[in-house]
Every structure is written in C-alpha cells, then in structure tokens.
Protein backbone atom coordinates (compact mmCIF):
# COMPACT_ATOMS: atom_id res chain seq x y z
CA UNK A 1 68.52 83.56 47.30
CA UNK A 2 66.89 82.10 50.58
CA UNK A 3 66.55 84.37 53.46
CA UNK A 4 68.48 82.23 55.54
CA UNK A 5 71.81 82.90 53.24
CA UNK A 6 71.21 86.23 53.47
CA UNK A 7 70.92 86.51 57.13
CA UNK A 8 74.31 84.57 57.45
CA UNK A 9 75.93 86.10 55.04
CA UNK A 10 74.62 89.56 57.22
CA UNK A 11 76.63 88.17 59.89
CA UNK A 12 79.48 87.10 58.33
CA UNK A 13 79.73 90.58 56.93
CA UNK A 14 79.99 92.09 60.40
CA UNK A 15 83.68 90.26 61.03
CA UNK A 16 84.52 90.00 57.22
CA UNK A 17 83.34 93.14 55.46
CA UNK A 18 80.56 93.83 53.11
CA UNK A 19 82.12 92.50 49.86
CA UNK A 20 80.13 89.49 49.51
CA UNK A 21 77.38 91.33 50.06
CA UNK A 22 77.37 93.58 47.37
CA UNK A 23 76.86 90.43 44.99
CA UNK A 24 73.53 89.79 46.22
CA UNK A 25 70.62 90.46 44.09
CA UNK A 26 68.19 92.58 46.48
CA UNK A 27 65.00 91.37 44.29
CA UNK A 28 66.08 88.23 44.14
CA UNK A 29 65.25 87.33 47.98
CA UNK A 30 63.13 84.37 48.85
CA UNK A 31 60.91 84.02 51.98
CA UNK A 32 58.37 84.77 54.06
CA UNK A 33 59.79 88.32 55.23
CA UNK A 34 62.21 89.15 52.07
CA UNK A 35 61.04 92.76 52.00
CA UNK A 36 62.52 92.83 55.68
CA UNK A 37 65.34 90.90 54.84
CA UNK A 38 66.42 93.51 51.67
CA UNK A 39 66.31 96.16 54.00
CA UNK A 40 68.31 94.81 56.27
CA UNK A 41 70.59 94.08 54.15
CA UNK A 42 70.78 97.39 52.33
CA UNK A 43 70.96 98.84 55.53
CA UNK A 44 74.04 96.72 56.05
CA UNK A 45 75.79 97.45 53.12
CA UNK A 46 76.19 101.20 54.25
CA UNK A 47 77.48 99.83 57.79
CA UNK A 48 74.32 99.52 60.29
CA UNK A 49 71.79 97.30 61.40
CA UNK A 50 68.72 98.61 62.23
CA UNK A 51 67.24 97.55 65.90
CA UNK A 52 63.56 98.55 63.85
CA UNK A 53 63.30 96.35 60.97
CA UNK A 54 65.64 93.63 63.87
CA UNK A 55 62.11 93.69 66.01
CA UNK A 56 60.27 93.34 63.25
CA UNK A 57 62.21 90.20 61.71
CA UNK A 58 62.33 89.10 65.47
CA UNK A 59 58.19 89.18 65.84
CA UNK A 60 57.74 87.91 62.42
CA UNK A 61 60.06 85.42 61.72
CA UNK A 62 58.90 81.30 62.79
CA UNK A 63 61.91 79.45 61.39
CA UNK A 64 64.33 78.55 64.31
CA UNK A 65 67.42 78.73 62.21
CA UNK A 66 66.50 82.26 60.73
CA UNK A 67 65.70 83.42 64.35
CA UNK A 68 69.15 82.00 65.26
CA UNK A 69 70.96 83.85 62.82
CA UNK A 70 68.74 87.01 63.71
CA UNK A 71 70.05 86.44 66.99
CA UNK A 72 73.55 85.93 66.46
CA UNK A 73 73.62 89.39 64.27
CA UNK A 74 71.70 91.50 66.98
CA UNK A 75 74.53 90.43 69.70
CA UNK A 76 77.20 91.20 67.31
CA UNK A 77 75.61 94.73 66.98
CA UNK A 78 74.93 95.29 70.30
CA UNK A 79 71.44 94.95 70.71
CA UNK A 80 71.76 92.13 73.42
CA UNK A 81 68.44 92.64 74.92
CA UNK A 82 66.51 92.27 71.23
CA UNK A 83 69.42 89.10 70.72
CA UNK A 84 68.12 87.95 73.94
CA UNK A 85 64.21 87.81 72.91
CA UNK A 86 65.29 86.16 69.84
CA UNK A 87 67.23 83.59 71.01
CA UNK A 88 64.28 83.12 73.72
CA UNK A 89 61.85 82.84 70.91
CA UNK A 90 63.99 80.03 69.16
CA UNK A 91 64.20 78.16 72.01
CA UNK A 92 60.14 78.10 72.37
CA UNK A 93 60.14 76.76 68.85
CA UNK A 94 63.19 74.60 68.38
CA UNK A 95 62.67 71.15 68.23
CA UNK A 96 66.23 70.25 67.46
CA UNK A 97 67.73 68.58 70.07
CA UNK A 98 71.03 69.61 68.52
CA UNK A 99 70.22 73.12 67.98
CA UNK A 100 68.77 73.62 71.60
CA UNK A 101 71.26 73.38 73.62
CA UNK A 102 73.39 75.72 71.23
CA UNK A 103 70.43 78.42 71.91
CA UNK A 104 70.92 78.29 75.33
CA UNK A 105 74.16 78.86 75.12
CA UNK A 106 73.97 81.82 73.16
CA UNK A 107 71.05 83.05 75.20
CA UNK A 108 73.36 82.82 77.50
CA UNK A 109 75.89 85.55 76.08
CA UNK A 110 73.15 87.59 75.10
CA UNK A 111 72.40 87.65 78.96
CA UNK A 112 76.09 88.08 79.98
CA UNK A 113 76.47 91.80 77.49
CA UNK A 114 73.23 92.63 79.59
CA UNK A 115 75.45 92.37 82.42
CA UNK A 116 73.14 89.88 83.95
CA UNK A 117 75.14 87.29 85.46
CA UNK A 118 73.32 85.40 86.50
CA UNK A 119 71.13 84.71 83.76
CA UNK A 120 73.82 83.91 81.86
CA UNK A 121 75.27 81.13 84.34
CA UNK A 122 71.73 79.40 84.32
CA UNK A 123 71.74 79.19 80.74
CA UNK A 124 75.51 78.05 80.64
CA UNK A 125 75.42 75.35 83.10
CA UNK A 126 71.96 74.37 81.44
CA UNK A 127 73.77 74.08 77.79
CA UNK A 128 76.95 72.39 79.36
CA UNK A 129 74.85 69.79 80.82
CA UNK A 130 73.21 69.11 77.39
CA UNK A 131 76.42 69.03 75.81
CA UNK A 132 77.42 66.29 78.69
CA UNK A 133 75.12 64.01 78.17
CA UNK A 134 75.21 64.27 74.15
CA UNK A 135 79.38 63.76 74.37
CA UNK A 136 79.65 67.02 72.52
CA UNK A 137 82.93 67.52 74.01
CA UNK A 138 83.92 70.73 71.75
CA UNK A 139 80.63 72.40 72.02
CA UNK A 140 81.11 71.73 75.67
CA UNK A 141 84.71 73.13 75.98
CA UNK A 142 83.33 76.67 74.35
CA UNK A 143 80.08 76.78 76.86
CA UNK A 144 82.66 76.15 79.90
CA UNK A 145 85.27 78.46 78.76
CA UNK A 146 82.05 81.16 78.94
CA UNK A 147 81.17 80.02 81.92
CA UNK A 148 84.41 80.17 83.07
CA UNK A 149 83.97 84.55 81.71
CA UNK A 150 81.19 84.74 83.18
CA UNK A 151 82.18 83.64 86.30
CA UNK A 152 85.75 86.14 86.43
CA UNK A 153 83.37 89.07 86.30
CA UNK A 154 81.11 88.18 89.51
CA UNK A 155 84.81 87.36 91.26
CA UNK A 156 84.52 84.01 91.71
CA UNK A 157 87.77 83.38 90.50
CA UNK A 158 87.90 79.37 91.89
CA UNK A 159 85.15 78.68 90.05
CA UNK A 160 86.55 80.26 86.90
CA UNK A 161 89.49 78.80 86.95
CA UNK A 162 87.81 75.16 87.32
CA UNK A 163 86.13 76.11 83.93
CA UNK A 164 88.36 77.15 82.31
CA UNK A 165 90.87 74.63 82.90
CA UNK A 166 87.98 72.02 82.41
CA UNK A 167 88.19 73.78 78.66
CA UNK A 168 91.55 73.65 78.46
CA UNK A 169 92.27 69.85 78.83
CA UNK A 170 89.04 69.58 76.27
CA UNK A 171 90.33 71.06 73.68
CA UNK A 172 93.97 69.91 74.58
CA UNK A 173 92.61 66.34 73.83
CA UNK A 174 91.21 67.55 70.72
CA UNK A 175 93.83 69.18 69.30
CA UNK A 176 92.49 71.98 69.03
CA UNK A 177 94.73 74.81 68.58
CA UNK A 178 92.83 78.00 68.27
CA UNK A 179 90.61 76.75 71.41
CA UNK A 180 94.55 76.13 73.43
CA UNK A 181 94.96 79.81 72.38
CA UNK A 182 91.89 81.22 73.53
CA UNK A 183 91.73 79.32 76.57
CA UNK A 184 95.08 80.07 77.82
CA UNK A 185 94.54 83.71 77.31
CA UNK A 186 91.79 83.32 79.87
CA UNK A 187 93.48 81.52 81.69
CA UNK A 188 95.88 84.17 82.39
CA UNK A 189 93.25 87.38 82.39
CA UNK A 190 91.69 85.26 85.36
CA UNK A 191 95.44 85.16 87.37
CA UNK A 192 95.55 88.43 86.19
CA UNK A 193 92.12 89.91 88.23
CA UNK A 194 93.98 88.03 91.24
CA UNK A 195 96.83 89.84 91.14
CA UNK A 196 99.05 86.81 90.33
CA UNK A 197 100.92 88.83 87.64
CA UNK A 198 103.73 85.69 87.45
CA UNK A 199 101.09 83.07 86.73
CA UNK A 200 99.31 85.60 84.58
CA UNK A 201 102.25 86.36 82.57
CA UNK A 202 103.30 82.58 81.84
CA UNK A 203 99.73 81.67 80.29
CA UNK A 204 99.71 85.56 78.34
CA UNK A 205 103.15 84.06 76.76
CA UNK A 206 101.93 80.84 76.03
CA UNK A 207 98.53 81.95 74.52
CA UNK A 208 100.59 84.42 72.08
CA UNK A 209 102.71 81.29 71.06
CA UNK A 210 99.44 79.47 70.45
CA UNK A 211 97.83 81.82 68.32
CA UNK A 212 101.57 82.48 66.20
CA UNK A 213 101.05 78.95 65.33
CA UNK A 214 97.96 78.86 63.97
C-alpha cells in the first residue's frame, strides 16, 4: 500500500477509530520513508502519534500531498507548531495552484491553535483571496467562516460577524446543509461573546435544527 493511503487513512483513524487500520499489512508499505510510515502507524494503532518519528516524516518527506496529510494529522494531535512547519514546507514545494491555496488555509489553523492570531488572519485572507479569484465559492465559505473564528477571539466581533455571514449566504446558495449548520452555530457563539443572549439564542436554535436534518 502507498504511503500516501496510509497517512490518510492515519487521519481518518483519529475521528473514525482504528478499525481500518488494523487491515493494513505493516510490510506491505510502499515509499520513500515506509519504515517511518509503519511506525507511525503502529504507534497509532495503540492510540498515539509520535511528535519524533512526526519530525522525522516532516524533514524527510518531498511529496506535497504526503506533507499535507502529515500536516493535517499533527494538528489533529495537537502538535500545531510541527503541523505548522509542515504545512510551511508544502507550501515551498507545491506547485498546485489548487492545492496552494488549501495550504494556506490550513497553515492558517495550525497558526490559530498556536494562539497566534495574527498569523492565522494573514494566511486566511491570503487563501480567501485565492479562492476569489478561482470562483471556489465552497472552499471560500470554509476559509471565511475561520476567519470569521479567528477574528471572535481577538474581539473584533464586526468583523466576525461580516465573515461569517459572508459564509452563511455561500453556503445558503449552495445548499449546503451541514455548512448552514455550522455557520449558524457561529453565528450565534459570536452574539453570544457580545452578550446578545436573544440573538445568540435564535441562531443556537436554528443551528440545532440544521444539524437534526442532516
């Protein structure tokens, strides 16, 4: 099996559970760091990831998509800054102009469980104005809806509201239901930092009735 599968289905496991994983023949791992990878995986079938052999993957690793996927399973861990250089190191190779934009993004979120802010808005407004220009209206309803996070925990509750609202009526055109859901549950954590409890309440209710109809 390619390294690549493995790495995603490393991820997946972190949401879903290890049973997939357990069907995956160790010696059978193709790619330039397998040895790595099989650790990392066996490491993940008893319910860790280990920052060590992360770093190593991180340093070794030249494939943008693997380095993605590295990336994407070090933030769901919690190693944000190690997510952080691996996402960085992505972006210096990625030549997809469809991938990019996608890396800054998550770059991004890797800079926001830092706590750095403002990283995080750079990147955001960066990817959103990719997104713009490419018509990628989804991808750009998820980038302002964090943007619109990112901007509730500096207090700058205007601007988070414009965001998110901005994501809203995207994904309102779209039809898309679990994006309503999440969006007006922001929405109403926003009103609820400003102490507008009514207005908070109202988009709580109809965020729960979004997500009971999915």
């Amino acid at each position: 099996m390619d390294q690549l599968v493995v790495l995603q289905e490393i991820y997946a496991s972190l949401s879903k559970g290890t049973g997939s994983l357990r069907e995956i023949d160790i010696n059978a791992i193709e790619g330039c760091c397998n040895d790595l990878v099989a650790g990392l995986l066996e490491d993940s079938l008893n319910g860790r990831i280990d920052e060590k052999i992360c770093r190593e993957l991180s340093d070794k690793l030249i494939d943008v998509y693997e380095l993605k996927r590295l990336g994407d399973i070090c933030r769901r861990a919690g190693l944000a800054r190690l997510a952080a250089d691996t996402y960085k190191k992505a972006l210096s190779l990625c030549l997809d102009p469809v991938l990019s934009p996608i890396l800054k993004s998550n770059l991004g979120q890797a800079y926001a469980d830092q706590g750095d802010i403002r990283r995080a808005l750079s990147c955001y407004r960066e990817a959103a104005d990719i997104f713009s220009r490419e018509e990628d209206r989804i991808s750009l309803a998820h980038v302002l809806g964090n943007l619109a996070s990112a901007y509730r925990k500096v207090g700058d509750y205007g601007q988070a509201l414009e965001n998110a609202h901005s994501s809203l009526k995207i994904f309102e055109e779209n039809g898309d239901r679990l994006g309503i859901a999440q969006m007006t549950g922001s929405i109403g954590r926003i009103y609820a930092d400003m102490g507008e409890r009514e207005k908070a309440g109202r988009y709580f209710e109809r965020s729960l009735a979004d997500f009971q109809r999915q």
